[in-house]
PDB file of N, CA and C in Angstrom:
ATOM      1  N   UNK A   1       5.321   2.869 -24.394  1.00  0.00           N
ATOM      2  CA  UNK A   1       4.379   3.666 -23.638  1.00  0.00           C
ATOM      3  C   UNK A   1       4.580   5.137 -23.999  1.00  0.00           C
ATOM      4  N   UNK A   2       3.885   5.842 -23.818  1.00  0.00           N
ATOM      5  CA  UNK A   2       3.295   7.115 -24.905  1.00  0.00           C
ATOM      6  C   UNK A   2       4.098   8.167 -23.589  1.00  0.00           C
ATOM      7  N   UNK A   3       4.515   9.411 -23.508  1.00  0.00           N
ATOM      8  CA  UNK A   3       5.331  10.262 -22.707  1.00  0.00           C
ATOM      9  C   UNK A   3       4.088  10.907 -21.603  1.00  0.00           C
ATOM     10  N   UNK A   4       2.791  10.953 -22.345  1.00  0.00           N
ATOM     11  CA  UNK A   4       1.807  11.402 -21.870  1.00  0.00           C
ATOM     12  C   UNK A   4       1.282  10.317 -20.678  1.00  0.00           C
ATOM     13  N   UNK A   5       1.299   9.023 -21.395  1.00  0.00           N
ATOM     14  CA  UNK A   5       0.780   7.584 -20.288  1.00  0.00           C
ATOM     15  C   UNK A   5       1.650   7.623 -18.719  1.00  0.00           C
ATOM     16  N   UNK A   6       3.283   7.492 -19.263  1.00  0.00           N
ATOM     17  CA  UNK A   6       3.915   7.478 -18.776  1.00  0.00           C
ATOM     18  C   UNK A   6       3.841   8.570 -17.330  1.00  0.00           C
ATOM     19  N   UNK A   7       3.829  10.164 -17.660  1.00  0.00           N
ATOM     20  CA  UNK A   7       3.393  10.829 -16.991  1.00  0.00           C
ATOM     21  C   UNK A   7       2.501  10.853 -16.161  1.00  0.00           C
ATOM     22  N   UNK A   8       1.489   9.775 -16.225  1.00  0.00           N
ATOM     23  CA  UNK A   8       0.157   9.982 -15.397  1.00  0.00           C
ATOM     24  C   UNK A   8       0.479   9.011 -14.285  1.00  0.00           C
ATOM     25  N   UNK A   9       1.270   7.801 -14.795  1.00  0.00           N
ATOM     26  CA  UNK A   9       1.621   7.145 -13.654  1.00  0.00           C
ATOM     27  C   UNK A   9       2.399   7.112 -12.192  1.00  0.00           C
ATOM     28  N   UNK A  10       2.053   6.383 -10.995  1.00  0.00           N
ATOM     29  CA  UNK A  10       2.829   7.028  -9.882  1.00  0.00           C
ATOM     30  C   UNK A  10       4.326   6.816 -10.092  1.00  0.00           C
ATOM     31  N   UNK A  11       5.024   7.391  -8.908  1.00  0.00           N
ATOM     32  CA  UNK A  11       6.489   7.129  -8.976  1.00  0.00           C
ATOM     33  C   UNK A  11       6.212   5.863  -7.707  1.00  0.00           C
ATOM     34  N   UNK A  12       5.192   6.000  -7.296  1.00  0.00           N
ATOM     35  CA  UNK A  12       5.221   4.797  -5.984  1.00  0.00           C
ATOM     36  C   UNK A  12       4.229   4.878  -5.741  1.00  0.00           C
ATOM     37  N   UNK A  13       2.713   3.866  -4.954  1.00  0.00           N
ATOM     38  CA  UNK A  13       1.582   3.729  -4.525  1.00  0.00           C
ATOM     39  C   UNK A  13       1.834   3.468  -2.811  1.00  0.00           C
ATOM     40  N   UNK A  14       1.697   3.901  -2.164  1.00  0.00           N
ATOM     41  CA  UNK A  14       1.362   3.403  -0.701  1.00  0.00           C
ATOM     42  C   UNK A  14       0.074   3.057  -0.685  1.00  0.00           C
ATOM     43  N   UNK A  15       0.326   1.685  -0.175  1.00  0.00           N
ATOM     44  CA  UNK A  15      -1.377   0.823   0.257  1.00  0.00           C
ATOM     45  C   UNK A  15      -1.292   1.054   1.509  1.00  0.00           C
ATOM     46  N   UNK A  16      -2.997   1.889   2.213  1.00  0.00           N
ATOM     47  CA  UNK A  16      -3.118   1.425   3.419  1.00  0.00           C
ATOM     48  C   UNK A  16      -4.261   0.441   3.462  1.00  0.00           C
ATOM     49  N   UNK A  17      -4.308  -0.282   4.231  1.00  0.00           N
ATOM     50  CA  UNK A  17      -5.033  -1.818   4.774  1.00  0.00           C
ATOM     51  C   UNK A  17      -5.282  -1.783   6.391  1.00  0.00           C
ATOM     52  N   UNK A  18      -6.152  -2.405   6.619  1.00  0.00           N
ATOM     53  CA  UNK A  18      -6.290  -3.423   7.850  1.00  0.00           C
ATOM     54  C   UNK A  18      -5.533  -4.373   7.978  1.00  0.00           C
ATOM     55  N   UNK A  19      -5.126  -5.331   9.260  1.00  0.00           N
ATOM     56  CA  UNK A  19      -4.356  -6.510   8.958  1.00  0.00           C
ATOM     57  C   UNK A  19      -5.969  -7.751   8.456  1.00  0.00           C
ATOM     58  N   UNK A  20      -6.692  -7.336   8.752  1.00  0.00           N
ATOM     59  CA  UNK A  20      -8.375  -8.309   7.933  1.00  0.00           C
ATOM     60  C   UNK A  20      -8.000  -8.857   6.363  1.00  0.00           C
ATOM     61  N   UNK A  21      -7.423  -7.116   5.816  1.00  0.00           N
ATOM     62  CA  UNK A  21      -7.406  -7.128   4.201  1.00  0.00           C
ATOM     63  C   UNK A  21      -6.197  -7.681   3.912  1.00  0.00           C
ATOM     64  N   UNK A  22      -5.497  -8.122   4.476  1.00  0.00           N
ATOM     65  CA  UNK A  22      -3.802  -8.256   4.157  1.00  0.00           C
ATOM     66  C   UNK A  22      -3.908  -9.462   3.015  1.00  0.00           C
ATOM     67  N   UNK A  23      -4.602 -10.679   2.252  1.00  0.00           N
ATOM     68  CA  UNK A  23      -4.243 -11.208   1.275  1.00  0.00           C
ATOM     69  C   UNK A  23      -5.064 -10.666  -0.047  1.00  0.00           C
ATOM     70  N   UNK A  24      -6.000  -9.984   0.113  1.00  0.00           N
ATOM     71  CA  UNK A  24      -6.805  -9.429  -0.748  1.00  0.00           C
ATOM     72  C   UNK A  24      -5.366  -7.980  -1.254  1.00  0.00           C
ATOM     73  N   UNK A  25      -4.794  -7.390  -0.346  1.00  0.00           N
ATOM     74  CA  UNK A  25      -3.671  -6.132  -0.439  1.00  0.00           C
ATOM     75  C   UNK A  25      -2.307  -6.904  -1.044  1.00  0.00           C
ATOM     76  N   UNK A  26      -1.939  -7.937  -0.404  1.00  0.00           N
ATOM     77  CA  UNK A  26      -1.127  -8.765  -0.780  1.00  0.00           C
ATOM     78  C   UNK A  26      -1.210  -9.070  -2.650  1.00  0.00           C
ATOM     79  N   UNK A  27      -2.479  -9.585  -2.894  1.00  0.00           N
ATOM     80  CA  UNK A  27      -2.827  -9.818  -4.490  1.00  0.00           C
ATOM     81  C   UNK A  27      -2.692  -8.014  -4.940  1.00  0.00           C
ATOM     82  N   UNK A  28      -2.853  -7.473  -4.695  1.00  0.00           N
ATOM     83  CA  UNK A  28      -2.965  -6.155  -5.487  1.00  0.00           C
ATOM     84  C   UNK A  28      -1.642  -5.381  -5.834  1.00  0.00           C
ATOM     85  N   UNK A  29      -0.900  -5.786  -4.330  1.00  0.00           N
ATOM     86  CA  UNK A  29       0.844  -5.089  -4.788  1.00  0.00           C
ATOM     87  C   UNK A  29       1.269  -6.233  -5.740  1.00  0.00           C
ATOM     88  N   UNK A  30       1.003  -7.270  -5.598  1.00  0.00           N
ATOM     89  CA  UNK A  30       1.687  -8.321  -6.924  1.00  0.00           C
ATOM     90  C   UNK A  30       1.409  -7.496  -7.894  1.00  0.00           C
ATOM     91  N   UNK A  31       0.203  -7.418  -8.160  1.00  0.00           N
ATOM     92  CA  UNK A  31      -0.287  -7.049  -9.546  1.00  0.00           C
ATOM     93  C   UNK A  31       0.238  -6.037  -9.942  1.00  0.00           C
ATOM     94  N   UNK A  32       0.238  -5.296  -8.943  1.00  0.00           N
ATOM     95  CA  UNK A  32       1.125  -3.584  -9.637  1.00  0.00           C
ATOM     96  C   UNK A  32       2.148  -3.819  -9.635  1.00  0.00           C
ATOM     97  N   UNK A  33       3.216  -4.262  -8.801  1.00  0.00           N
ATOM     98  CA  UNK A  33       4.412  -4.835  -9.149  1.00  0.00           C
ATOM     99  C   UNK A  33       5.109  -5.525 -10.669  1.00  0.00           C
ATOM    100  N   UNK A  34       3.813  -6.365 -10.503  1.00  0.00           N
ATOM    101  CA  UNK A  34       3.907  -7.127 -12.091  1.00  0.00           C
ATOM    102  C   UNK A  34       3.976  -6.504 -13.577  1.00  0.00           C
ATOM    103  N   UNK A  35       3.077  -4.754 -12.885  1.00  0.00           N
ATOM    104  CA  UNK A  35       3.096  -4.169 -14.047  1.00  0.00           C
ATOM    105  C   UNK A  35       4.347  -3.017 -14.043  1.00  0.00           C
ATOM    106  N   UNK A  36       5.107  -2.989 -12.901  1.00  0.00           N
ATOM    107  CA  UNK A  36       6.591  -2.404 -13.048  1.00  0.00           C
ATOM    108  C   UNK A  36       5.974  -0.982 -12.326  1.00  0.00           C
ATOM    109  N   UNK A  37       4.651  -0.750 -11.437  1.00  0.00           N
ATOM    110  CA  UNK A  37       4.831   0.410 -10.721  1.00  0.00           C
ATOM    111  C   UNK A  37       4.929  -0.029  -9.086  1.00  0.00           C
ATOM    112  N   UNK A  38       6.010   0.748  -8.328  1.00  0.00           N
ATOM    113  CA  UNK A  38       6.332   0.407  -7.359  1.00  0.00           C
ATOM    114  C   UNK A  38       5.369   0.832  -6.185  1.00  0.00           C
ATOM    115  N   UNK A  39       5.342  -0.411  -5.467  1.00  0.00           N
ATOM    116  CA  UNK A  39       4.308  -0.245  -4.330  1.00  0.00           C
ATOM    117  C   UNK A  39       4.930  -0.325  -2.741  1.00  0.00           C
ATOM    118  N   UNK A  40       4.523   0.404  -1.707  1.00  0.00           N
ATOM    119  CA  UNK A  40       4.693   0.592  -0.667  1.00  0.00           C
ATOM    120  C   UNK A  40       3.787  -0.161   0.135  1.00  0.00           C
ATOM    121  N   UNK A  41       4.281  -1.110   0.749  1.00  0.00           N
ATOM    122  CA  UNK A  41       3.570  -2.399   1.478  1.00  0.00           C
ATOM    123  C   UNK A  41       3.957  -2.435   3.043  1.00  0.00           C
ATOM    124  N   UNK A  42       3.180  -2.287   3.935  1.00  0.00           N
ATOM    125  CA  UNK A  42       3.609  -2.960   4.886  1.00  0.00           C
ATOM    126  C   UNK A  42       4.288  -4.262   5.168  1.00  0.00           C
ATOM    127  N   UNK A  43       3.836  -5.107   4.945  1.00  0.00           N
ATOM    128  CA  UNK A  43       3.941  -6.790   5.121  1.00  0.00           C
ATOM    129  C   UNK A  43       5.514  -6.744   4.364  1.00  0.00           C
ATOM    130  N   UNK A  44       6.188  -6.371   2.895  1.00  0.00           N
ATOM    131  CA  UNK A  44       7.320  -6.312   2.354  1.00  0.00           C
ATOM    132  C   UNK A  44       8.132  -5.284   2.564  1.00  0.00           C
ATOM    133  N   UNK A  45       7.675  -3.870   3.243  1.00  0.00           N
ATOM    134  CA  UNK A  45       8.864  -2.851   3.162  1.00  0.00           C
ATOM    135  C   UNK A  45       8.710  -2.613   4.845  1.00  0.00           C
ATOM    136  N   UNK A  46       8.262  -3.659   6.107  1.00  0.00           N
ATOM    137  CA  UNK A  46       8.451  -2.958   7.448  1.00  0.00           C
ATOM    138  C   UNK A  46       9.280  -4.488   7.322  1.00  0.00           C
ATOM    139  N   UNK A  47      10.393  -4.372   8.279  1.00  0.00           N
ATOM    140  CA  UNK A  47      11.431  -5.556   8.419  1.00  0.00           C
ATOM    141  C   UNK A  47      11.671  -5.775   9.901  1.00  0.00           C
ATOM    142  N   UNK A  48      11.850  -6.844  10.600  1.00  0.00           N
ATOM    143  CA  UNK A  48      11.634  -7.295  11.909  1.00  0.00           C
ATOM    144  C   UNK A  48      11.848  -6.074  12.924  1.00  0.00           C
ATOM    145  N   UNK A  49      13.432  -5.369  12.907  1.00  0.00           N
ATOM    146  CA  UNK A  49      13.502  -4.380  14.230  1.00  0.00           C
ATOM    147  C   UNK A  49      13.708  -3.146  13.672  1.00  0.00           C
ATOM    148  N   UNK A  50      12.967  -3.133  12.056  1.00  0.00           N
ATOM    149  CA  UNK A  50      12.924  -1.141  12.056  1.00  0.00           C
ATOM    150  C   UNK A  50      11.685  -0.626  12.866  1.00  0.00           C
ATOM    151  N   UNK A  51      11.552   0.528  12.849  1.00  0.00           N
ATOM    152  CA  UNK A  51      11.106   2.099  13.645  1.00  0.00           C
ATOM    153  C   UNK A  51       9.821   1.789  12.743  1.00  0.00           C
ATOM    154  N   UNK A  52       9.017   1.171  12.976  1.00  0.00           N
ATOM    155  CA  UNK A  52       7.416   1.541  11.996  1.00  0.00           C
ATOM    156  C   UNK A  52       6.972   2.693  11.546  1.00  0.00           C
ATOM    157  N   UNK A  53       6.833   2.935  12.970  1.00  0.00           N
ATOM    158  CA  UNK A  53       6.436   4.643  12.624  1.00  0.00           C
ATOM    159  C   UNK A  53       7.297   5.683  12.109  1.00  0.00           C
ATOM    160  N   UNK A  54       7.900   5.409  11.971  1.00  0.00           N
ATOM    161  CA  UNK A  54       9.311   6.210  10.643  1.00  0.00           C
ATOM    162  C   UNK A  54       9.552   5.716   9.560  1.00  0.00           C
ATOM    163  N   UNK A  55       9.298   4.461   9.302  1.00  0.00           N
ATOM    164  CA  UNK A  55       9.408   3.849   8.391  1.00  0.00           C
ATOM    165  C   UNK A  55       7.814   4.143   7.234  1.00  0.00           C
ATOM    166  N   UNK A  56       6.645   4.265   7.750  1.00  0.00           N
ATOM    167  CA  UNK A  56       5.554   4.511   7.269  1.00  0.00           C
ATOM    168  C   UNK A  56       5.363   6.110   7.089  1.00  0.00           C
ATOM    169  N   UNK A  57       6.029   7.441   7.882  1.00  0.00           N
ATOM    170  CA  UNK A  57       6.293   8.525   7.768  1.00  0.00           C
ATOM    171  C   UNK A  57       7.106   8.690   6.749  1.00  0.00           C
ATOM    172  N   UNK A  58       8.051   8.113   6.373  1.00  0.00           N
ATOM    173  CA  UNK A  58       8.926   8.152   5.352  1.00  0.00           C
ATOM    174  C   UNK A  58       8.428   7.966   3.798  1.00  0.00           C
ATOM    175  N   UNK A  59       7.443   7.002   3.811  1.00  0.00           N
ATOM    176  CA  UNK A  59       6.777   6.366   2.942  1.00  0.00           C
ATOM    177  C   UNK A  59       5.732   7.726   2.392  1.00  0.00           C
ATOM    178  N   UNK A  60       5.357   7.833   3.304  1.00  0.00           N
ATOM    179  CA  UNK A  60       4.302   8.815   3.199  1.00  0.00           C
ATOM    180  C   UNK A  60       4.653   9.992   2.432  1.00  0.00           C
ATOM    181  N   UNK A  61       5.448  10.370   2.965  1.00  0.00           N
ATOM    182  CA  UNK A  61       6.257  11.570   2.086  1.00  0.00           C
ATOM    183  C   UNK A  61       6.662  11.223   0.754  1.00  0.00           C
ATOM    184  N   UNK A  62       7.252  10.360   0.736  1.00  0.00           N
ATOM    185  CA  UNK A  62       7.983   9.459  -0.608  1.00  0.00           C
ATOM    186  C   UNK A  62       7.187   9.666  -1.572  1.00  0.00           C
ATOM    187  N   UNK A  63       5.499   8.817  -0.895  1.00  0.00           N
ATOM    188  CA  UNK A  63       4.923   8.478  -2.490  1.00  0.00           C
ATOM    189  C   UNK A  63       3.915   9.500  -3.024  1.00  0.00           C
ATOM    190  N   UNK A  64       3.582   9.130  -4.182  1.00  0.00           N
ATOM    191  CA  UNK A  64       2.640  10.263  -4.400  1.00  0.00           C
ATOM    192  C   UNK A  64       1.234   9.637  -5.276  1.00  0.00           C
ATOM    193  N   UNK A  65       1.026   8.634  -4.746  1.00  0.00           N
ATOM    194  CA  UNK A  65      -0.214   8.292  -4.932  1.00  0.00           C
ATOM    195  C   UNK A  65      -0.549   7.101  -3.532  1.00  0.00           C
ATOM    196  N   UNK A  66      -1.852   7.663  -2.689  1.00  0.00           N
ATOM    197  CA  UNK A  66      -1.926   6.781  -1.943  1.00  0.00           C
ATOM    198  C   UNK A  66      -3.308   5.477  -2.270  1.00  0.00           C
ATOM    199  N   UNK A  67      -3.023   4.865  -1.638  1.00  0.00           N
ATOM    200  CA  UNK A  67      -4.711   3.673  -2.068  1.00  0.00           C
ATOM    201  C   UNK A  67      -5.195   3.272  -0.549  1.00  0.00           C
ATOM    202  N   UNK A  68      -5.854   3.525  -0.059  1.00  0.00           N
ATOM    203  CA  UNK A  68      -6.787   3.323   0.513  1.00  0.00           C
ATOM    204  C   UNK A  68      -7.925   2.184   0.624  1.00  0.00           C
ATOM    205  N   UNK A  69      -7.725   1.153   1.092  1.00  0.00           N
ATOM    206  CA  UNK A  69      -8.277  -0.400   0.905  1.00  0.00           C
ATOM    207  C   UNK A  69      -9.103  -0.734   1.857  1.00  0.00           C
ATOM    208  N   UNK A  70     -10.191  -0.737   1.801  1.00  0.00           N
ATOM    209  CA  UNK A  70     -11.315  -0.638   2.724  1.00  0.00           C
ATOM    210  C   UNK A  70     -12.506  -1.753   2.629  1.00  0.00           C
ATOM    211  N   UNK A  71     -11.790  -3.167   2.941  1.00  0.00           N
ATOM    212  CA  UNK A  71     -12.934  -4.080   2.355  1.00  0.00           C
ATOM    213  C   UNK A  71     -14.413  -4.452   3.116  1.00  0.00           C
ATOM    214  N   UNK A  72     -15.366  -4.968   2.727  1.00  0.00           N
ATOM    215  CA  UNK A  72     -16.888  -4.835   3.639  1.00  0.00           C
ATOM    216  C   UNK A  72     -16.556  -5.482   5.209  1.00  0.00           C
ATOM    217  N   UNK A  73     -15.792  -6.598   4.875  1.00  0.00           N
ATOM    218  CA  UNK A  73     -15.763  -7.570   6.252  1.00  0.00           C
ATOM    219  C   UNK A  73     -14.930  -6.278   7.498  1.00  0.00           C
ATOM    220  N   UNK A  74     -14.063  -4.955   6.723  1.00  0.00           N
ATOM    221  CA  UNK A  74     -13.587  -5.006   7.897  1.00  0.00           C
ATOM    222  C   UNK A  74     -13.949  -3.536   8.682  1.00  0.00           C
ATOM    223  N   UNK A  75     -14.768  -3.021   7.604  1.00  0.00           N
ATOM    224  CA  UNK A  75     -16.201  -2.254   7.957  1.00  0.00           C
ATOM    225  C   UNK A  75     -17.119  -2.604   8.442  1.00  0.00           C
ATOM    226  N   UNK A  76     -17.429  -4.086   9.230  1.00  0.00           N
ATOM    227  CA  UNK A  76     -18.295  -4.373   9.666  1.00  0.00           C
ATOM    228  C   UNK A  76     -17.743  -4.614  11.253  1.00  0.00           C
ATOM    229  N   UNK A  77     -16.725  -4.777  11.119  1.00  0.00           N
ATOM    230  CA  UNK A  77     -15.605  -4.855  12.490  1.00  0.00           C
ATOM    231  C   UNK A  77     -16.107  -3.629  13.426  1.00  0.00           C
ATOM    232  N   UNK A  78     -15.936  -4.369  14.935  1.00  0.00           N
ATOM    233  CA  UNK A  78     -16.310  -3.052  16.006  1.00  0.00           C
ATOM    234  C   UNK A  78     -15.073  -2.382  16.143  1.00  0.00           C
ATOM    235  N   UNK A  79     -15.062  -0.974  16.181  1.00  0.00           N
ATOM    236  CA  UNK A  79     -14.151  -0.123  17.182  1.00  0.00           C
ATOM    237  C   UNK A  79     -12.906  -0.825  17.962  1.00  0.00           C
ATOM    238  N   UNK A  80     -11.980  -1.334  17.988  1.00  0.00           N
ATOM    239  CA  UNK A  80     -11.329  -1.763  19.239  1.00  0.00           C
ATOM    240  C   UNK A  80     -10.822  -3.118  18.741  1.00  0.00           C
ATOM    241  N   UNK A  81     -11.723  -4.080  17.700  1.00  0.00           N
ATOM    242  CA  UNK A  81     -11.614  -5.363  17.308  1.00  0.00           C
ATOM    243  C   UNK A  81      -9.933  -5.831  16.628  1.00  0.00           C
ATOM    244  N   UNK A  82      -9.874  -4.495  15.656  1.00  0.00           N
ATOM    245  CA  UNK A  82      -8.976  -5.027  15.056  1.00  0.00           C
ATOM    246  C   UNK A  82      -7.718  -4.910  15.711  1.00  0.00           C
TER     247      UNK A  82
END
């Protein structure tokens, strides 16, 4: 990989999701995983009795590329549903 490629890529992705999108988000950290860039997941990096909300603050800071996952079904969801 070229110094320039290399450079453009994150040091980490934070996915945010709905819990709606969670196997459609699920397939996507595989995939980036698969390709050796590290992803920030709810479902794999929150663990039964940590601090969420410190744990996702932490994250936040950490990474430096975020993704934003916004699928139709859960844009069609009311206010309050999810």
């Amino acid at each position: 990989m070229t110094e320039t490629r290399q450079a453009m890529l994150p040091k980490e992705i934070f996915l945010s999701h709905s819990t709606l999108d969670e196997p459609f988000v699920t397939s996507i950290s595989e995939v980036l995983r698969r390709h050796g860039i590290p992803v920030w997941y709810s479902r794999t990096n929150i663990l039964g009795a940590q601090q969420w909300h410190d744990e996702i603050g932490a994250a936040l800071k950490r990474c430096d590329w975020l993704a934003l996952v916004l699928l139709f079904a859960f844009c069609r969801v009311d206010v309050g549903q999810t």
